[in-house]
PDB file of N, CA and C in Angstrom:
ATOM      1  N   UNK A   1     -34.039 -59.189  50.345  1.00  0.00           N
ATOM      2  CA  UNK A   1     -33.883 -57.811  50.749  1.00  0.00           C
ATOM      3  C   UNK A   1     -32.430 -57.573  51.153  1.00  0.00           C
ATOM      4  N   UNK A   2     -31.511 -56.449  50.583  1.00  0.00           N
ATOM      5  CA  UNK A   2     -30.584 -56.007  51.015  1.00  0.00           C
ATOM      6  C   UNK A   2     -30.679 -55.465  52.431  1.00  0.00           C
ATOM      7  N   UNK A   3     -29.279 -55.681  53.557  1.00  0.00           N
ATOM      8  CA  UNK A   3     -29.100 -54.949  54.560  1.00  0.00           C
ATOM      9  C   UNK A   3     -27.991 -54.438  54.001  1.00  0.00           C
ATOM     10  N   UNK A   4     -27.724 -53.240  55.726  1.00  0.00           N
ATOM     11  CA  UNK A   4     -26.652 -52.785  55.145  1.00  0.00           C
ATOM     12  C   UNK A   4     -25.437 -53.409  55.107  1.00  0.00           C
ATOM     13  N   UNK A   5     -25.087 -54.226  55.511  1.00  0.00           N
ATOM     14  CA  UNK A   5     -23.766 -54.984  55.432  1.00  0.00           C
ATOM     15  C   UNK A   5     -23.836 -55.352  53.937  1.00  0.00           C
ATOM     16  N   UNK A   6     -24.927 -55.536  53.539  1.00  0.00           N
ATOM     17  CA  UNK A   6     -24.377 -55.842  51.853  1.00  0.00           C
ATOM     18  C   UNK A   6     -24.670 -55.180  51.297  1.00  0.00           C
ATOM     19  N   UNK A   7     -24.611 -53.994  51.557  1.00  0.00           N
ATOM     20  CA  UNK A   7     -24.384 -52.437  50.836  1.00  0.00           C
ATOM     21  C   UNK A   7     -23.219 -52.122  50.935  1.00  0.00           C
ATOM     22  N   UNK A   8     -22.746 -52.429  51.949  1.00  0.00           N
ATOM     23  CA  UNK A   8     -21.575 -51.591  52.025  1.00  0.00           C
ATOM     24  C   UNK A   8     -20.905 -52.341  51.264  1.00  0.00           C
ATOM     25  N   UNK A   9     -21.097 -53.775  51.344  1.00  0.00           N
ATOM     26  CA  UNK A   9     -19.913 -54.564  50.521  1.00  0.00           C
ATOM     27  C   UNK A   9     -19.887 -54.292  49.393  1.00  0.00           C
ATOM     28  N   UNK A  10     -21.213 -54.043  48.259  1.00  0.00           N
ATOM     29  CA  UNK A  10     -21.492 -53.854  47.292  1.00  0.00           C
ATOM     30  C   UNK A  10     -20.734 -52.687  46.633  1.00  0.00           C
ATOM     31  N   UNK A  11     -20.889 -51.591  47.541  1.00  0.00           N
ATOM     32  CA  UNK A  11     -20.090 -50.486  46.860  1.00  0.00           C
ATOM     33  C   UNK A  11     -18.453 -50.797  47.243  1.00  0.00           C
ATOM     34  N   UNK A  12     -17.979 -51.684  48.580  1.00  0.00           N
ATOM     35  CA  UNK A  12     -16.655 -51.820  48.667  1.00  0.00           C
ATOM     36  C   UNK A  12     -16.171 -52.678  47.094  1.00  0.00           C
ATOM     37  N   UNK A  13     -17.036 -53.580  46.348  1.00  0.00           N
ATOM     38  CA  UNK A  13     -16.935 -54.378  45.393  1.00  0.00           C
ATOM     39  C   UNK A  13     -16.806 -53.652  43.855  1.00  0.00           C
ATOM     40  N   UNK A  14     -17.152 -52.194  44.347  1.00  0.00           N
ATOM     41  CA  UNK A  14     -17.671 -51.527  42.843  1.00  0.00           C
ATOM     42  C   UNK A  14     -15.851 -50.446  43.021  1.00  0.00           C
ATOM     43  N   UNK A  15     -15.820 -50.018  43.872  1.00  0.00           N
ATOM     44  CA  UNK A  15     -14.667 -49.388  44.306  1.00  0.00           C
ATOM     45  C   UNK A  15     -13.474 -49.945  43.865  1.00  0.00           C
ATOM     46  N   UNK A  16     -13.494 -51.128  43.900  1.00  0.00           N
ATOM     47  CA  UNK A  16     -12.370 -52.273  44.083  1.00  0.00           C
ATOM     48  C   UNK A  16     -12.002 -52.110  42.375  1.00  0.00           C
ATOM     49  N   UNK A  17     -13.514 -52.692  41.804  1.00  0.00           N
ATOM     50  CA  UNK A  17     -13.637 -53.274  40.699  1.00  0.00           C
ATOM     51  C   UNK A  17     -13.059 -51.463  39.945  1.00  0.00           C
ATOM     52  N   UNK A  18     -13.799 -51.119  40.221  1.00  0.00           N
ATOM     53  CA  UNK A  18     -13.018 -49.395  39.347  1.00  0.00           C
ATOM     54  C   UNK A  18     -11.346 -49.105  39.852  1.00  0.00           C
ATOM     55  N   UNK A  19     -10.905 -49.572  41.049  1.00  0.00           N
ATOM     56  CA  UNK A  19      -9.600 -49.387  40.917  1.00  0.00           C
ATOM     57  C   UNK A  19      -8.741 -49.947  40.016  1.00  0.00           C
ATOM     58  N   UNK A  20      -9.423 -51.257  39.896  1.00  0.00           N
ATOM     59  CA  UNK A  20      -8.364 -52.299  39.100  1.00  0.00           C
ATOM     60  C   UNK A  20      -8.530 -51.802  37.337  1.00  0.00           C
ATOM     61  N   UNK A  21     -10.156 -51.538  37.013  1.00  0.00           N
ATOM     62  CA  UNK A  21      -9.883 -51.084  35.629  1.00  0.00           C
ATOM     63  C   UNK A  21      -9.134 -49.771  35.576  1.00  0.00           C
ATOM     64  N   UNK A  22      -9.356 -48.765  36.675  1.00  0.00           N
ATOM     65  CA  UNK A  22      -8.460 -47.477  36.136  1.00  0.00           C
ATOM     66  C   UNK A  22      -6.776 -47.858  35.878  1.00  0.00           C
ATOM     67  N   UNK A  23      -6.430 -48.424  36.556  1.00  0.00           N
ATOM     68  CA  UNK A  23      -5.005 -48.524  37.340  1.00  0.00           C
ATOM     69  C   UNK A  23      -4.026 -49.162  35.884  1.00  0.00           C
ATOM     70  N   UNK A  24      -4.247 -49.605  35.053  1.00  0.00           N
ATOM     71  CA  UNK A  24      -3.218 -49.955  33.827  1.00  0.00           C
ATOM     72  C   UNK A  24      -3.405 -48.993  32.747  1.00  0.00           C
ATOM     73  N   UNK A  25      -4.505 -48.139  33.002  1.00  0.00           N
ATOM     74  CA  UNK A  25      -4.461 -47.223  32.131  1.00  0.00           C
ATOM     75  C   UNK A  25      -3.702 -45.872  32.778  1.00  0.00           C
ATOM     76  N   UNK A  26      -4.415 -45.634  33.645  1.00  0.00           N
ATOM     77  CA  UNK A  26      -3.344 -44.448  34.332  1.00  0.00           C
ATOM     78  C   UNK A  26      -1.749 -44.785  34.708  1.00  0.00           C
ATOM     79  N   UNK A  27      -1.350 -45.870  34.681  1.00  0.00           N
ATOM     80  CA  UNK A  27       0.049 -46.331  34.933  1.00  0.00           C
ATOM     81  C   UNK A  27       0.494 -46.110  33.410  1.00  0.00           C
ATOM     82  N   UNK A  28      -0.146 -46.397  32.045  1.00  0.00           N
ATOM     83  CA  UNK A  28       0.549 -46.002  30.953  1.00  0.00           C
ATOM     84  C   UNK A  28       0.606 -44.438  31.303  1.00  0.00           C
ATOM     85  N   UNK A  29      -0.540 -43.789  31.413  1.00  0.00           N
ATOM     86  CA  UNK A  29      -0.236 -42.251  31.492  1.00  0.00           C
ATOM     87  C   UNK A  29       1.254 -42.142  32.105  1.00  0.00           C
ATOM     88  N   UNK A  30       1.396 -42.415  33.448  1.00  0.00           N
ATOM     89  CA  UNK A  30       2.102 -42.082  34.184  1.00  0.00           C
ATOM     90  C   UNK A  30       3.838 -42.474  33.317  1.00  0.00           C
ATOM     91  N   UNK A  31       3.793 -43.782  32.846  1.00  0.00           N
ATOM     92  CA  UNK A  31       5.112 -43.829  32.493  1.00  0.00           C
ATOM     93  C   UNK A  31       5.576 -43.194  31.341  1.00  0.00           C
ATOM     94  N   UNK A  32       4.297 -42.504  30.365  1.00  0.00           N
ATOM     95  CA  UNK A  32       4.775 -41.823  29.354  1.00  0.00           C
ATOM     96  C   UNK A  32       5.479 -40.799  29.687  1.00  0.00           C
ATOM     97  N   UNK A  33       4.529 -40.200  30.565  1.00  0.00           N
ATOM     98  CA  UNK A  33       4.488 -38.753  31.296  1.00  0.00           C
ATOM     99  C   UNK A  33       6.070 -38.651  31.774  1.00  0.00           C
ATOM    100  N   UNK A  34       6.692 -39.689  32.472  1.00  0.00           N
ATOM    101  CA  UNK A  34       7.792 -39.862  33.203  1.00  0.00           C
ATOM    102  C   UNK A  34       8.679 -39.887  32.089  1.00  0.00           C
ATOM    103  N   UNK A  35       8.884 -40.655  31.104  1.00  0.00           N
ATOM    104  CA  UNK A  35       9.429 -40.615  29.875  1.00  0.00           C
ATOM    105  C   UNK A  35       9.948 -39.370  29.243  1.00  0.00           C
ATOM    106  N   UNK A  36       8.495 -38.687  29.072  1.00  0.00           N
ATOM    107  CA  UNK A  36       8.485 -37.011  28.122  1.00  0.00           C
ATOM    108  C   UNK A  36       9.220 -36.131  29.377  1.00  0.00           C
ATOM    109  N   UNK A  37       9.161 -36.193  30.834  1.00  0.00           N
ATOM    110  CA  UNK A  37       9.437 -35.255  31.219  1.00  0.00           C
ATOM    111  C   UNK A  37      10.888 -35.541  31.123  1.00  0.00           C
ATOM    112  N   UNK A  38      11.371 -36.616  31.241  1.00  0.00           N
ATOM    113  CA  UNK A  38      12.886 -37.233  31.289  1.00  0.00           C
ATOM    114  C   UNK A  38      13.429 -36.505  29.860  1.00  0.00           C
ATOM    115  N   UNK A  39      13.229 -36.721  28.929  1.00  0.00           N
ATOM    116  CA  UNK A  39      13.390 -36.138  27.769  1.00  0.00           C
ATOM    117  C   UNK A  39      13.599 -34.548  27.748  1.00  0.00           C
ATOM    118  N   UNK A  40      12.300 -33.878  28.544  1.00  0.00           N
ATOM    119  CA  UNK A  40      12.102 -32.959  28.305  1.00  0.00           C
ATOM    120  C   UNK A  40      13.396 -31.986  29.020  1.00  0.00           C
ATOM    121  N   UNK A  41      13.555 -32.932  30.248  1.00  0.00           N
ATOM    122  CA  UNK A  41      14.461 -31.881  31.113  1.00  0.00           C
ATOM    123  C   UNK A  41      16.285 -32.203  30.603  1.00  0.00           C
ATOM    124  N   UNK A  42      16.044 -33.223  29.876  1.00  0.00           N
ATOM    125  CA  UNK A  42      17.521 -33.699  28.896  1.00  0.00           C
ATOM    126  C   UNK A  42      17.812 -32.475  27.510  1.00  0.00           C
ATOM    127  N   UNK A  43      16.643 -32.055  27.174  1.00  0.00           N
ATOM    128  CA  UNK A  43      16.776 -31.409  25.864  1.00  0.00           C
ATOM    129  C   UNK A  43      16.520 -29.700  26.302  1.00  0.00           C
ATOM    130  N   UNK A  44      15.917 -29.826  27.149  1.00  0.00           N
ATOM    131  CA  UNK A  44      15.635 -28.682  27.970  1.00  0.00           C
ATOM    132  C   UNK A  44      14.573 -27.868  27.081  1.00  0.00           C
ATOM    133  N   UNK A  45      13.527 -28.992  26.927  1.00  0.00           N
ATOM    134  CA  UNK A  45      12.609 -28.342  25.698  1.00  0.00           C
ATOM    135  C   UNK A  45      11.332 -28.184  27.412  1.00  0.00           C
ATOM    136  N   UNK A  46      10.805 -27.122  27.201  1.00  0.00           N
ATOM    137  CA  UNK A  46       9.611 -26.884  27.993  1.00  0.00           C
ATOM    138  C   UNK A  46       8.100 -26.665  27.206  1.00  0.00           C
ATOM    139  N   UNK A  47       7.758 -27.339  26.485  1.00  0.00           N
ATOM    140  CA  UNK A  47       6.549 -27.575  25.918  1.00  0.00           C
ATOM    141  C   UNK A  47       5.450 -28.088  26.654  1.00  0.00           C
ATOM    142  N   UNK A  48       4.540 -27.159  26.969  1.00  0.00           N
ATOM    143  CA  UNK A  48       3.331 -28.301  27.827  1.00  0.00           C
ATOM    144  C   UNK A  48       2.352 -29.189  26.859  1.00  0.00           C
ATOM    145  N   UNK A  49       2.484 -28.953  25.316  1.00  0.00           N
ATOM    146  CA  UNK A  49       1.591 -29.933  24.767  1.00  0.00           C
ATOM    147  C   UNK A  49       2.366 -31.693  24.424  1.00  0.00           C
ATOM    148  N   UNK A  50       3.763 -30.805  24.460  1.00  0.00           N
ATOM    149  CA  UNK A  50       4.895 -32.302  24.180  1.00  0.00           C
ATOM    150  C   UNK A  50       4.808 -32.830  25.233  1.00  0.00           C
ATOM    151  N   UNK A  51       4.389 -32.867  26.683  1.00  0.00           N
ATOM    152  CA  UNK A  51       3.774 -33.650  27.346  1.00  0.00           C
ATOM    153  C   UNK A  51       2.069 -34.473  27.286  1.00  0.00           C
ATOM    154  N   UNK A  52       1.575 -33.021  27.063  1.00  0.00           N
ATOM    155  CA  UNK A  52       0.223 -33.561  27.269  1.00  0.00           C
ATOM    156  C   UNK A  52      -0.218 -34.525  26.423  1.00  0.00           C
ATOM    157  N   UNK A  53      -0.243 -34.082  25.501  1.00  0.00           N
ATOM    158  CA  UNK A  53      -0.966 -35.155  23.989  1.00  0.00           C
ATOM    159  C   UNK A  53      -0.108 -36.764  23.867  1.00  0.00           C
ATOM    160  N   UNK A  54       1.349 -37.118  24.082  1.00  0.00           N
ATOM    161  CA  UNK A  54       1.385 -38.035  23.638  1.00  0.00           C
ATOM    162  C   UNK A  54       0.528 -39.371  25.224  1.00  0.00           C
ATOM    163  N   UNK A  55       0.609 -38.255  26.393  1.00  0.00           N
ATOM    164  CA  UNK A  55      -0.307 -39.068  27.104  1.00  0.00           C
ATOM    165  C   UNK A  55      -1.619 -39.817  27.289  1.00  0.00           C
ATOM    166  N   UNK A  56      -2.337 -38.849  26.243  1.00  0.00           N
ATOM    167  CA  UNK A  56      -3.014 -38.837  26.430  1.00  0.00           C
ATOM    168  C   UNK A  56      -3.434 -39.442  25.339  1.00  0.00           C
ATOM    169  N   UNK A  57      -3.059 -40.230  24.248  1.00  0.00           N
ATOM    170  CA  UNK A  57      -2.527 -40.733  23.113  1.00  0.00           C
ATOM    171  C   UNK A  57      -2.323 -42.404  23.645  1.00  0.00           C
ATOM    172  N   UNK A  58      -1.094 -42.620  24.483  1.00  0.00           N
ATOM    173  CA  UNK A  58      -1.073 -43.392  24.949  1.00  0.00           C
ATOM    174  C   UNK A  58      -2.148 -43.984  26.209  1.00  0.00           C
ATOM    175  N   UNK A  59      -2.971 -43.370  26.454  1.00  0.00           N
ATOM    176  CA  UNK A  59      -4.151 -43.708  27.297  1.00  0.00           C
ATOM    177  C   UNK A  59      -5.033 -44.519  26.994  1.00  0.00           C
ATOM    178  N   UNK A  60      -5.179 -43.280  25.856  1.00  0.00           N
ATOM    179  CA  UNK A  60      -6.513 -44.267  25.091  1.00  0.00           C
ATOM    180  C   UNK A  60      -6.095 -45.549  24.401  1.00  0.00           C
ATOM    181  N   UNK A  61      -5.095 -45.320  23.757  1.00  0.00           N
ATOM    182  CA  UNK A  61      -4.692 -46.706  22.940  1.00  0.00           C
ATOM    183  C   UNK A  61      -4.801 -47.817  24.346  1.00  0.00           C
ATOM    184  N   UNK A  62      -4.432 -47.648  25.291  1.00  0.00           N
ATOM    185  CA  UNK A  62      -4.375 -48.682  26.208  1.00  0.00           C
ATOM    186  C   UNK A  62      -5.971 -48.520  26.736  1.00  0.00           C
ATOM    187  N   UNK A  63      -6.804 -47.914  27.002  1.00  0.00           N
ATOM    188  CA  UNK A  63      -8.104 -48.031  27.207  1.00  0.00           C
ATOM    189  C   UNK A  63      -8.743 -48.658  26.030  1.00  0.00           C
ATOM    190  N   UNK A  64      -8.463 -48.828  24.695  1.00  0.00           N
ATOM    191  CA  UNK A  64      -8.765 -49.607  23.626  1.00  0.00           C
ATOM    192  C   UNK A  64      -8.362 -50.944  23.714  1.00  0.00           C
ATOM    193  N   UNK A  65      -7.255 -50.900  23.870  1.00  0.00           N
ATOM    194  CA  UNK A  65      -6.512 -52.418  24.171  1.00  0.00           C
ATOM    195  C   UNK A  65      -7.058 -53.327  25.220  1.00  0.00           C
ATOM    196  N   UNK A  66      -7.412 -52.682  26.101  1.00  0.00           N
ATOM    197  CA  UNK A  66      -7.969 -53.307  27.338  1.00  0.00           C
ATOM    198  C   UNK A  66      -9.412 -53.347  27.622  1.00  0.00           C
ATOM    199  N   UNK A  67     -10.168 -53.057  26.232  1.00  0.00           N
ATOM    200  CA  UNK A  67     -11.609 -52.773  26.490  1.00  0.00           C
ATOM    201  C   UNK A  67     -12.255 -54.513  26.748  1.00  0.00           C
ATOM    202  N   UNK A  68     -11.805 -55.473  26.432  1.00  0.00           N
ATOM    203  CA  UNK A  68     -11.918 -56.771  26.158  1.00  0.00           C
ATOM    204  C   UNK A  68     -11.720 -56.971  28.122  1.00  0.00           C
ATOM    205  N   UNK A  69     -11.048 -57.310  28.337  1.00  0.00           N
ATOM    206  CA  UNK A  69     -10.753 -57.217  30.176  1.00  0.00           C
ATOM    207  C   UNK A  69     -11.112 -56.817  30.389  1.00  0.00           C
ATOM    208  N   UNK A  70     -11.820 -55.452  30.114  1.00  0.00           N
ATOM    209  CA  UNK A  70     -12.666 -54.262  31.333  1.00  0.00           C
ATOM    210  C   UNK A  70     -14.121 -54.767  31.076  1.00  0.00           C
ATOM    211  N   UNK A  71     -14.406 -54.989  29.716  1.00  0.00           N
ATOM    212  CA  UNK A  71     -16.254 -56.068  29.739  1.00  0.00           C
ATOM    213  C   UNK A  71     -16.376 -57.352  30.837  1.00  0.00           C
ATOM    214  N   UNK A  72     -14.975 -57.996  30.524  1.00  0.00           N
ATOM    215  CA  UNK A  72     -15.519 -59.040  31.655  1.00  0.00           C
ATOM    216  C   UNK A  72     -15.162 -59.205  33.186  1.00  0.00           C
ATOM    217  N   UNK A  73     -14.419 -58.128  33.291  1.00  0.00           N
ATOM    218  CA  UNK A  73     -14.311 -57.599  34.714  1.00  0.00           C
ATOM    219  C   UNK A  73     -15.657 -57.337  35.056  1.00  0.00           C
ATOM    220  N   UNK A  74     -16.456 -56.312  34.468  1.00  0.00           N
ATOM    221  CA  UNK A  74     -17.869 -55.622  34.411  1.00  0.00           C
ATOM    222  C   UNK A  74     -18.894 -56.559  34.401  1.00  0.00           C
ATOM    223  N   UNK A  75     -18.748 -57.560  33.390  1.00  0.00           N
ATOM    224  CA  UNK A  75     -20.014 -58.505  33.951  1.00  0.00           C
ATOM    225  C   UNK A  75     -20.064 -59.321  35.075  1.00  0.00           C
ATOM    226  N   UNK A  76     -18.701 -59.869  34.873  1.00  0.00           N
ATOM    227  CA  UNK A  76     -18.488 -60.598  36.328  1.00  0.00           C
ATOM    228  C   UNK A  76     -19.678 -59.967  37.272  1.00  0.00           C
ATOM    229  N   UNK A  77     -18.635 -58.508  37.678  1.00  0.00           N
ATOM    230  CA  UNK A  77     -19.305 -57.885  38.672  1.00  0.00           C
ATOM    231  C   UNK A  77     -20.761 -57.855  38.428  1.00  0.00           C
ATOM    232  N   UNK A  78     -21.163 -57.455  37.678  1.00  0.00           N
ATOM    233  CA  UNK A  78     -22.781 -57.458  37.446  1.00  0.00           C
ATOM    234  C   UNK A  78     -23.407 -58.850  37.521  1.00  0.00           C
ATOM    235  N   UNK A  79     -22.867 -59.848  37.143  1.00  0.00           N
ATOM    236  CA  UNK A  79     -23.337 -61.089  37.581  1.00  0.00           C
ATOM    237  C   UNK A  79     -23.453 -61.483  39.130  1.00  0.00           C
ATOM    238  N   UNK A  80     -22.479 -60.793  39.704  1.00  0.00           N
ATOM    239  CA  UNK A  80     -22.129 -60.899  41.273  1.00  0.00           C
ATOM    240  C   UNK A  80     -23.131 -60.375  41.882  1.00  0.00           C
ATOM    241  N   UNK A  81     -23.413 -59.276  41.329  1.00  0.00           N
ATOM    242  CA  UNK A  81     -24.670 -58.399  41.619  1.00  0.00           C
ATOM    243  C   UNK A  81     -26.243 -58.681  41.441  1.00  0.00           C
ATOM    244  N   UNK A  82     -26.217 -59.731  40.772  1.00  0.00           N
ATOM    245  CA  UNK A  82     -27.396 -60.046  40.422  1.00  0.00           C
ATOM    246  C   UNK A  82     -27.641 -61.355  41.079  1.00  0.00           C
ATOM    247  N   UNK A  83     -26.713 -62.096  41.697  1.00  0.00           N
ATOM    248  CA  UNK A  83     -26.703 -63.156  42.283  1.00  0.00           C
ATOM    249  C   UNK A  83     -27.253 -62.785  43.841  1.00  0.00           C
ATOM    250  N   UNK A  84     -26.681 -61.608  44.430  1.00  0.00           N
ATOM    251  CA  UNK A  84     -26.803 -60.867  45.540  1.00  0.00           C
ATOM    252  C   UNK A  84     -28.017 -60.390  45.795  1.00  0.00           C
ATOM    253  N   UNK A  85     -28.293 -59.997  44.685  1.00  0.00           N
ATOM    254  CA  UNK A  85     -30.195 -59.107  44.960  1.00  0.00           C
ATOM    255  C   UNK A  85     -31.370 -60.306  45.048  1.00  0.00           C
ATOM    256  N   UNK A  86     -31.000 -61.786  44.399  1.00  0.00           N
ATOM    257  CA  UNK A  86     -31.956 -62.862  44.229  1.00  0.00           C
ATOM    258  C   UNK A  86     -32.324 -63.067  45.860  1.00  0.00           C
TER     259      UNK A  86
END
């Protein structure tokens, strides 16, 4: 039987585990983003899709790239989880 102390940990564990998969994908966002705006304010082009899309471009390609690490991050955890409920 779960208490709450290993509830709370459980979701502190799920929290954790979702920071670490978001965090290399939103860091590509971020450095594209930093990139295009650098560009943008050099050329003095103000386009909001010449930002948006190649971010979002570069996201996914890195959410593709990293789908291999984010499964076994995920089972881990689910193994962790299943060790916990026995």
């Amino acid at each position: 039987m779960l208490d709450d102390a290993s509830g709370v940990e459980m979701v502190r564990q799920a929290l954790i585990i979702t920071l670490k998969i978001a965090a290399p994908i939103l860091l590509a966002g971020i450095i594209v983003g930093f990139i295009i705006s650098l560009l943008q304010s050099v050329t003095s082009i103000q386009d909001q899709t010449l930002s948006f899309v190649p971010k979002i471009v570069v996201m996914i390609l890195a959410a593709v790239v990293l789908i291999p690490w984010i499964a076994i991050r995920l089972s881990e955890y689910a193994s962790e989880l299943f060790k916990l409920s026995n």
